[in-house]
PDB file of N, CA and C in Angstrom:
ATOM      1  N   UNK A   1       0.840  -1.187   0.000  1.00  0.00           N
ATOM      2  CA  UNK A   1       0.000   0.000   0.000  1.00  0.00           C
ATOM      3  C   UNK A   1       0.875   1.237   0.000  1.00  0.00           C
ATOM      4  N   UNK A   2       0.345   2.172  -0.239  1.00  0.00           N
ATOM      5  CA  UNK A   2       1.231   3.614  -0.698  1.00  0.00           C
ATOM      6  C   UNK A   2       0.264   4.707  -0.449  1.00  0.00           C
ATOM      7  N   UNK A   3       0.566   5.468   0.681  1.00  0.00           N
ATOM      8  CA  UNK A   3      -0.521   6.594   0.986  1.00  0.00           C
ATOM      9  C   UNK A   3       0.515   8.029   0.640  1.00  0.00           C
ATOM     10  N   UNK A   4       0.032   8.726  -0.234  1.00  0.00           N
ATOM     11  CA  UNK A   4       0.589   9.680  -0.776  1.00  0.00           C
ATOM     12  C   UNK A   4       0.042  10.450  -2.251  1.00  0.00           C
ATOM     13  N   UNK A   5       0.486  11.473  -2.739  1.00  0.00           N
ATOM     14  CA  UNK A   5       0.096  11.699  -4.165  1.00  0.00           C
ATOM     15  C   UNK A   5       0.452  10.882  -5.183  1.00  0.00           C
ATOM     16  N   UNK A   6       0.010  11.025  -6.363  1.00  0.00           N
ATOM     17  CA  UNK A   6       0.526  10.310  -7.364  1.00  0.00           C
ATOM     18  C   UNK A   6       1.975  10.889  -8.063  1.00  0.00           C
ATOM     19  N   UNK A   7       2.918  10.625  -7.783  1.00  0.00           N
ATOM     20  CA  UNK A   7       3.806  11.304  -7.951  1.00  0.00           C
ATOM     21  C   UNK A   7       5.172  10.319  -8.960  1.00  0.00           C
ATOM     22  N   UNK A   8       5.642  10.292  -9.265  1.00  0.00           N
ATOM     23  CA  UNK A   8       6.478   8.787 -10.068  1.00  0.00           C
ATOM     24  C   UNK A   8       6.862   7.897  -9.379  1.00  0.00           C
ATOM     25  N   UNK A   9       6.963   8.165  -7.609  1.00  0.00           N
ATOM     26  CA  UNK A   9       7.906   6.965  -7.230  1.00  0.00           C
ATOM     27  C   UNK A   9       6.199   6.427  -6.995  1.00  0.00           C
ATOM     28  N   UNK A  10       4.763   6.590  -6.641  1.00  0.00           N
ATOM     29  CA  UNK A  10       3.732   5.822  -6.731  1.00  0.00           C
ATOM     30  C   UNK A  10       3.234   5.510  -8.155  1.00  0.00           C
ATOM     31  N   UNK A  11       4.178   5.956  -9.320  1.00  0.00           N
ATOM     32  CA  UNK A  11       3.203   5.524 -10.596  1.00  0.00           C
ATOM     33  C   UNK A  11       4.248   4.455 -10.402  1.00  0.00           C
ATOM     34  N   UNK A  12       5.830   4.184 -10.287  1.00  0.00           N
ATOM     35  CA  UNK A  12       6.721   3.075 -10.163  1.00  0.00           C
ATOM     36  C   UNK A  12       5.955   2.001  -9.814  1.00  0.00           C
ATOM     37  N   UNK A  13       5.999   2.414  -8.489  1.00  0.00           N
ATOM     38  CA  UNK A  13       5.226   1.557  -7.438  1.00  0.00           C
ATOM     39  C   UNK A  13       3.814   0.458  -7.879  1.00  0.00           C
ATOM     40  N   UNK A  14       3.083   1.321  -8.619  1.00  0.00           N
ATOM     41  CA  UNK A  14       1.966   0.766  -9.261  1.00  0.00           C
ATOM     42  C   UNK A  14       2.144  -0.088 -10.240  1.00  0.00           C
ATOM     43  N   UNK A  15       3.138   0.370 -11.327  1.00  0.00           N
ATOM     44  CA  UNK A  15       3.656  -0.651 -12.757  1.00  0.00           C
ATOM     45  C   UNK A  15       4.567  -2.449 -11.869  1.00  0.00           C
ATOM     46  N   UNK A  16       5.069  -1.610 -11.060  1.00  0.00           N
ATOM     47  CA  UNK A  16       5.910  -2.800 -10.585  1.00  0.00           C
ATOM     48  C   UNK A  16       4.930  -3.881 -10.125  1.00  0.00           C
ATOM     49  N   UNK A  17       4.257  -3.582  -9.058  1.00  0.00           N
ATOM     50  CA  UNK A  17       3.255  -4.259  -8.721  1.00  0.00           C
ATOM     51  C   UNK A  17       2.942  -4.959  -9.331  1.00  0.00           C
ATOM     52  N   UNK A  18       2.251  -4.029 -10.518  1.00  0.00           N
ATOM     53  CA  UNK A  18       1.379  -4.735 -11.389  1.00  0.00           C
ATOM     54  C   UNK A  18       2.257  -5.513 -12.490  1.00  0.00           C
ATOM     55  N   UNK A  19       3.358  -5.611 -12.415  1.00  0.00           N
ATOM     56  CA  UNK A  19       4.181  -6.293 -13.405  1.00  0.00           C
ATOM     57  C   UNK A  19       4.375  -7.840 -12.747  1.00  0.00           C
ATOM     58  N   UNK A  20       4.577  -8.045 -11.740  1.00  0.00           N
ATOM     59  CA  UNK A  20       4.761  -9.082 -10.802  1.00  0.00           C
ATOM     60  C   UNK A  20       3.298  -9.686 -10.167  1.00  0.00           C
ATOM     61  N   UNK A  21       2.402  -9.521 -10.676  1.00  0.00           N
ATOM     62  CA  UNK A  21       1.249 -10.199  -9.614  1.00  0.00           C
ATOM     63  C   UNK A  21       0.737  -9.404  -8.202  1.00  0.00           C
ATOM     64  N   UNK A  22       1.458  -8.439  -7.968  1.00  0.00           N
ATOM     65  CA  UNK A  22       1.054  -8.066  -6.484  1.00  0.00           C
ATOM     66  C   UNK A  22      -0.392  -7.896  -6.160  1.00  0.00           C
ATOM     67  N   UNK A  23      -0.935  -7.444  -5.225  1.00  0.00           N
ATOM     68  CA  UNK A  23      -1.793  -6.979  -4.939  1.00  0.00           C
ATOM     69  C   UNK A  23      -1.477  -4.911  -4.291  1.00  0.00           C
ATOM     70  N   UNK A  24      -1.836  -4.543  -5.121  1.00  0.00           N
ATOM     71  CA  UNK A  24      -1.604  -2.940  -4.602  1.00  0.00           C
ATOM     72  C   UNK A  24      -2.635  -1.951  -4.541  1.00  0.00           C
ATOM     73  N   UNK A  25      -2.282  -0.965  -3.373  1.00  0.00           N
ATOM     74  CA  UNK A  25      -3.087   0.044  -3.243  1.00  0.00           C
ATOM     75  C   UNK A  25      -2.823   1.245  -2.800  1.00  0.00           C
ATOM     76  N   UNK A  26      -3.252   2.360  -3.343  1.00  0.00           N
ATOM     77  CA  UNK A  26      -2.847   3.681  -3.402  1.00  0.00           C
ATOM     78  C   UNK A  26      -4.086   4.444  -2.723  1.00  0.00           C
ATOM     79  N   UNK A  27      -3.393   5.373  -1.804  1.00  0.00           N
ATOM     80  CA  UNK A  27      -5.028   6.237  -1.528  1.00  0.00           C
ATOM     81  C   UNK A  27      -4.117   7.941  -1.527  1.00  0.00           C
ATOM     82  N   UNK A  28      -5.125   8.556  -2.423  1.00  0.00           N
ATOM     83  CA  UNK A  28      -4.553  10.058  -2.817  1.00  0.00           C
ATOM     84  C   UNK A  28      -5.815  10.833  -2.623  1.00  0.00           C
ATOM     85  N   UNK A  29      -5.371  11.708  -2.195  1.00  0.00           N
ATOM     86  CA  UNK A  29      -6.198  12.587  -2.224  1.00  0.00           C
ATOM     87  C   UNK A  29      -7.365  13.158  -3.453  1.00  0.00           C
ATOM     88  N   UNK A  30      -8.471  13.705  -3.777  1.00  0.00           N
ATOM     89  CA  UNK A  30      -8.648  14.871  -4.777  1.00  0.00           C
ATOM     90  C   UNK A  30      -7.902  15.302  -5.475  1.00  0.00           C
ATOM     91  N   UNK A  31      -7.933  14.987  -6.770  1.00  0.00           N
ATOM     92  CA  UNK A  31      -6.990  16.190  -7.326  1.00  0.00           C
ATOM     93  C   UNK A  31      -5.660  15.487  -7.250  1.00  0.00           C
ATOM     94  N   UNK A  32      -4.931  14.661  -6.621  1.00  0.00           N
ATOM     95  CA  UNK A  32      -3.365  14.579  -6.349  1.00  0.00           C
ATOM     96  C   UNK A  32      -3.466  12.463  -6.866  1.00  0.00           C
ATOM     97  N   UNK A  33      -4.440  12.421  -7.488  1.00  0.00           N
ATOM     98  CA  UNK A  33      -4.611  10.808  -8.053  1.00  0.00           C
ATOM     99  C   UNK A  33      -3.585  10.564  -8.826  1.00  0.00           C
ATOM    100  N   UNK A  34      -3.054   9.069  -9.135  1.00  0.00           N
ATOM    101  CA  UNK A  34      -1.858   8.740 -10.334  1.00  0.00           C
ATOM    102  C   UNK A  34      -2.722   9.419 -11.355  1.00  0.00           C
ATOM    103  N   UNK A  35      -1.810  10.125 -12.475  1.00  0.00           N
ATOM    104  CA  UNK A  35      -2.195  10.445 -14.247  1.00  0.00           C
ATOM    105  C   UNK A  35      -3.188   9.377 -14.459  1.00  0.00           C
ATOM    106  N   UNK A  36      -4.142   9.813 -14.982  1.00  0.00           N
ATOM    107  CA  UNK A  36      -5.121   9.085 -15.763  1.00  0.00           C
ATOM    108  C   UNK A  36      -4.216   8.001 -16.859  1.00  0.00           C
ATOM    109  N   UNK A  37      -3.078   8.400 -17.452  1.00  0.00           N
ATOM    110  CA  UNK A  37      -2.702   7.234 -18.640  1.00  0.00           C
ATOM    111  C   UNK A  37      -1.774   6.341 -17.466  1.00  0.00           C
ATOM    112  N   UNK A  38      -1.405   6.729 -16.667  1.00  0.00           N
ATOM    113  CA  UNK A  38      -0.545   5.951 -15.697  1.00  0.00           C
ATOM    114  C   UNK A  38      -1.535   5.290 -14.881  1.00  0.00           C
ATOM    115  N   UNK A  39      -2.666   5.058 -14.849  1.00  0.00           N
ATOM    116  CA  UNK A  39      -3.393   4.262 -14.121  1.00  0.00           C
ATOM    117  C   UNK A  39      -3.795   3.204 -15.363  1.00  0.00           C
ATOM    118  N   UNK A  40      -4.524   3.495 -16.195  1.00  0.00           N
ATOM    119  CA  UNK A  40      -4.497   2.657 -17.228  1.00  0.00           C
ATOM    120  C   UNK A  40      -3.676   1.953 -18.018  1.00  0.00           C
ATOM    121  N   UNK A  41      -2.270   2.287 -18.172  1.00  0.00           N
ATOM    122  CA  UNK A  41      -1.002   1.134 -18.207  1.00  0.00           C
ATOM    123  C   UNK A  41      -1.019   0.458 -16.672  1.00  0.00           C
ATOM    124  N   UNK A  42      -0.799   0.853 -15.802  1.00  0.00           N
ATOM    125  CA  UNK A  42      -0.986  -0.236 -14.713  1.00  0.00           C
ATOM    126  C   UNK A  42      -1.910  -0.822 -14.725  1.00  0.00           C
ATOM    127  N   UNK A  43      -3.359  -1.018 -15.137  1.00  0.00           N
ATOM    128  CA  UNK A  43      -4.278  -1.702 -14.934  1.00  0.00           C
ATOM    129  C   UNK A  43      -4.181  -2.678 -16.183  1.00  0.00           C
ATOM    130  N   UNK A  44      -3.878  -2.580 -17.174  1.00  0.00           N
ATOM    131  CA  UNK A  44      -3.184  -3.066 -18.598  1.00  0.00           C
ATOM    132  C   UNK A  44      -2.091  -4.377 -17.818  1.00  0.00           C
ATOM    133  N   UNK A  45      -1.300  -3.314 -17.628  1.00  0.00           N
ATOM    134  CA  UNK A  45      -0.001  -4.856 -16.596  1.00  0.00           C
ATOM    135  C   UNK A  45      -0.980  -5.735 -15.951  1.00  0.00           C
ATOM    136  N   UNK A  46      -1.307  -4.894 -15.404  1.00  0.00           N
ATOM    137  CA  UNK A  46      -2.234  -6.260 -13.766  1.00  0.00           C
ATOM    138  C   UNK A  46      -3.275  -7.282 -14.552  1.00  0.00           C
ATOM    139  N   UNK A  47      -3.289  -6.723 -15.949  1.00  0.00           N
ATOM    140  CA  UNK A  47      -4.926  -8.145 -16.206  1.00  0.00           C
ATOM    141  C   UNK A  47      -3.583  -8.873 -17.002  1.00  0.00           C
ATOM    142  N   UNK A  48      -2.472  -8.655 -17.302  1.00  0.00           N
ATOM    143  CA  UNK A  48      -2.212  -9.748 -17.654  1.00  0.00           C
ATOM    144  C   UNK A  48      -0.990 -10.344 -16.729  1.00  0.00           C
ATOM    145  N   UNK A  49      -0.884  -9.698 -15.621  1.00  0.00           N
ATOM    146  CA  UNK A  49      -0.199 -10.396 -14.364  1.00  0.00           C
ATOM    147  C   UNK A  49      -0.911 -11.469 -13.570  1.00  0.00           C
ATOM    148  N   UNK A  50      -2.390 -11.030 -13.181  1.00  0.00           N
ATOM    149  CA  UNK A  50      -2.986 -11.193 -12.184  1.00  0.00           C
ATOM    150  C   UNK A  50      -3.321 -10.425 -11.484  1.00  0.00           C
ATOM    151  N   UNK A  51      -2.643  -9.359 -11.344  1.00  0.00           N
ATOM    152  CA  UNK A  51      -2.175  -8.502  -9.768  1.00  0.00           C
ATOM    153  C   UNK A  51      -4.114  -7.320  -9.382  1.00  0.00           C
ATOM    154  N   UNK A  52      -3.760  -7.450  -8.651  1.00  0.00           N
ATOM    155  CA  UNK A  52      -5.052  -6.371  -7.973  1.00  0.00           C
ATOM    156  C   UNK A  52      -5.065  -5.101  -7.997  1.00  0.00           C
ATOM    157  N   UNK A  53      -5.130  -4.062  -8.244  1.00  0.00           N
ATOM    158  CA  UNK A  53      -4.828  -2.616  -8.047  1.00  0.00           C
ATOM    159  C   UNK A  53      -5.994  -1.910  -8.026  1.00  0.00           C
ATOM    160  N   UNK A  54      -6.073  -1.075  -6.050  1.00  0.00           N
ATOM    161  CA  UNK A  54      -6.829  -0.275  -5.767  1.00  0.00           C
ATOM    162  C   UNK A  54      -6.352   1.249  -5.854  1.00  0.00           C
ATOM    163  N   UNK A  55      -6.996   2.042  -6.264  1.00  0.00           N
ATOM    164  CA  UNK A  55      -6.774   3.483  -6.060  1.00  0.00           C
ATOM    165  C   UNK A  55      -8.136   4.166  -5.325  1.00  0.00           C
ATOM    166  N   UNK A  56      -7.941   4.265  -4.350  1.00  0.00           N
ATOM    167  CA  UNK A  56      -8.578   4.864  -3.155  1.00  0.00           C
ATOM    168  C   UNK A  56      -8.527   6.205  -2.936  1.00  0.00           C
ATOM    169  N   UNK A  57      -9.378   6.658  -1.733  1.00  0.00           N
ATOM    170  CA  UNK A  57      -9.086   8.057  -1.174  1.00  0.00           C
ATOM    171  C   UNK A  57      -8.532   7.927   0.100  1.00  0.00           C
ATOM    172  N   UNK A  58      -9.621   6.955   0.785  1.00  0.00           N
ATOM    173  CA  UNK A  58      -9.272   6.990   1.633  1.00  0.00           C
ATOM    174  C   UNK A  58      -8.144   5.929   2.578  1.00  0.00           C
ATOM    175  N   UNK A  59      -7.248   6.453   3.148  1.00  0.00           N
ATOM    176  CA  UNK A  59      -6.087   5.724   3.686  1.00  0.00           C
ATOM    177  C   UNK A  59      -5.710   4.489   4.337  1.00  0.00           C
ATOM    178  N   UNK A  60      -7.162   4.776   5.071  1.00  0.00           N
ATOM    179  CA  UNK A  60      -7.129   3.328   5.679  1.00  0.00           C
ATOM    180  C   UNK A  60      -7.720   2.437   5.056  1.00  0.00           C
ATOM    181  N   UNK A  61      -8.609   3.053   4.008  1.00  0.00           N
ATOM    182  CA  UNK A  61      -9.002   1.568   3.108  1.00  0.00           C
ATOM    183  C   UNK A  61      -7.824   0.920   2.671  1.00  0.00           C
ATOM    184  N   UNK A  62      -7.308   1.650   1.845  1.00  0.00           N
ATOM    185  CA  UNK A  62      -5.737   1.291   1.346  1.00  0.00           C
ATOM    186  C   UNK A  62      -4.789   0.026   2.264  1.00  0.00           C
ATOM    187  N   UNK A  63      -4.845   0.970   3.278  1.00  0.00           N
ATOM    188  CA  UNK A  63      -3.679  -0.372   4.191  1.00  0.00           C
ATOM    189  C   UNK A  63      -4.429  -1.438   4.870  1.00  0.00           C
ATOM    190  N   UNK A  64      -6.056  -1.264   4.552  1.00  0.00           N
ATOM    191  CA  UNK A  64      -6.754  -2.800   5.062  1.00  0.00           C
ATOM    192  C   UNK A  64      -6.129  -3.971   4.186  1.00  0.00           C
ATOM    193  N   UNK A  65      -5.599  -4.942   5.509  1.00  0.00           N
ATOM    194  CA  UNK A  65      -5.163  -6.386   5.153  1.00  0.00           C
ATOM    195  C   UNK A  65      -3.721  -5.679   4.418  1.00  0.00           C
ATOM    196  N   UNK A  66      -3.029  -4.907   4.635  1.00  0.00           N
ATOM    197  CA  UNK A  66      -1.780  -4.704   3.671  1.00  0.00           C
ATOM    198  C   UNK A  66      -0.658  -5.649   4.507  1.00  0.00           C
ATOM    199  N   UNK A  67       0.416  -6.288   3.867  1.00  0.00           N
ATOM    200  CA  UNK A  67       1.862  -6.398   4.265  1.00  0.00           C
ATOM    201  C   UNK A  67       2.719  -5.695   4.373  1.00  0.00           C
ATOM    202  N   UNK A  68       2.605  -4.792   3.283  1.00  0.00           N
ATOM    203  CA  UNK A  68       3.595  -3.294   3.653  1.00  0.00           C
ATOM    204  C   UNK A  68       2.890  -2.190   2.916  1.00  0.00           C
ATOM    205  N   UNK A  69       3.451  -1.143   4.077  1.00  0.00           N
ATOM    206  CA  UNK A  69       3.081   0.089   4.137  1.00  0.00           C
ATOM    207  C   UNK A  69       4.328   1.164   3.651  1.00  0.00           C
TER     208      UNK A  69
END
């Protein structure tokens, strides 16, 4: 999980994930979400990884059930 803006080290964060199977989740604020085309290449990776990817608001949804924070 990754609580912060969308900023490159969380669009990283998201591709990697989603390159490997993970399960990931991001919670950003309004306004401060990953790029619209950077969410849709990560979601692109993850259907053909497997991997899960939430983008949230809120924070603690995000780190429900997480391994790392």
């Amino acid at each position: 999980s990754y609580i912060g803006d969308g900023n490159n080290v969380a669009v990283s964060l998201a591709q990697a994930s989603a390159m490997v199977g993970a399960h990931f989740s991001i919670a950003s604020p309004p306004g401060y979400r990953l790029p619209e085309e950077a969410m849709i290449a990560s979601d692109e990776l993850a259907s053909a990884s497997g991997a899960t990817l939430r983008f949230v608001e809120d924070p603690r949804e995000a780190v429900h059930e997480a391994d790392v924070v």
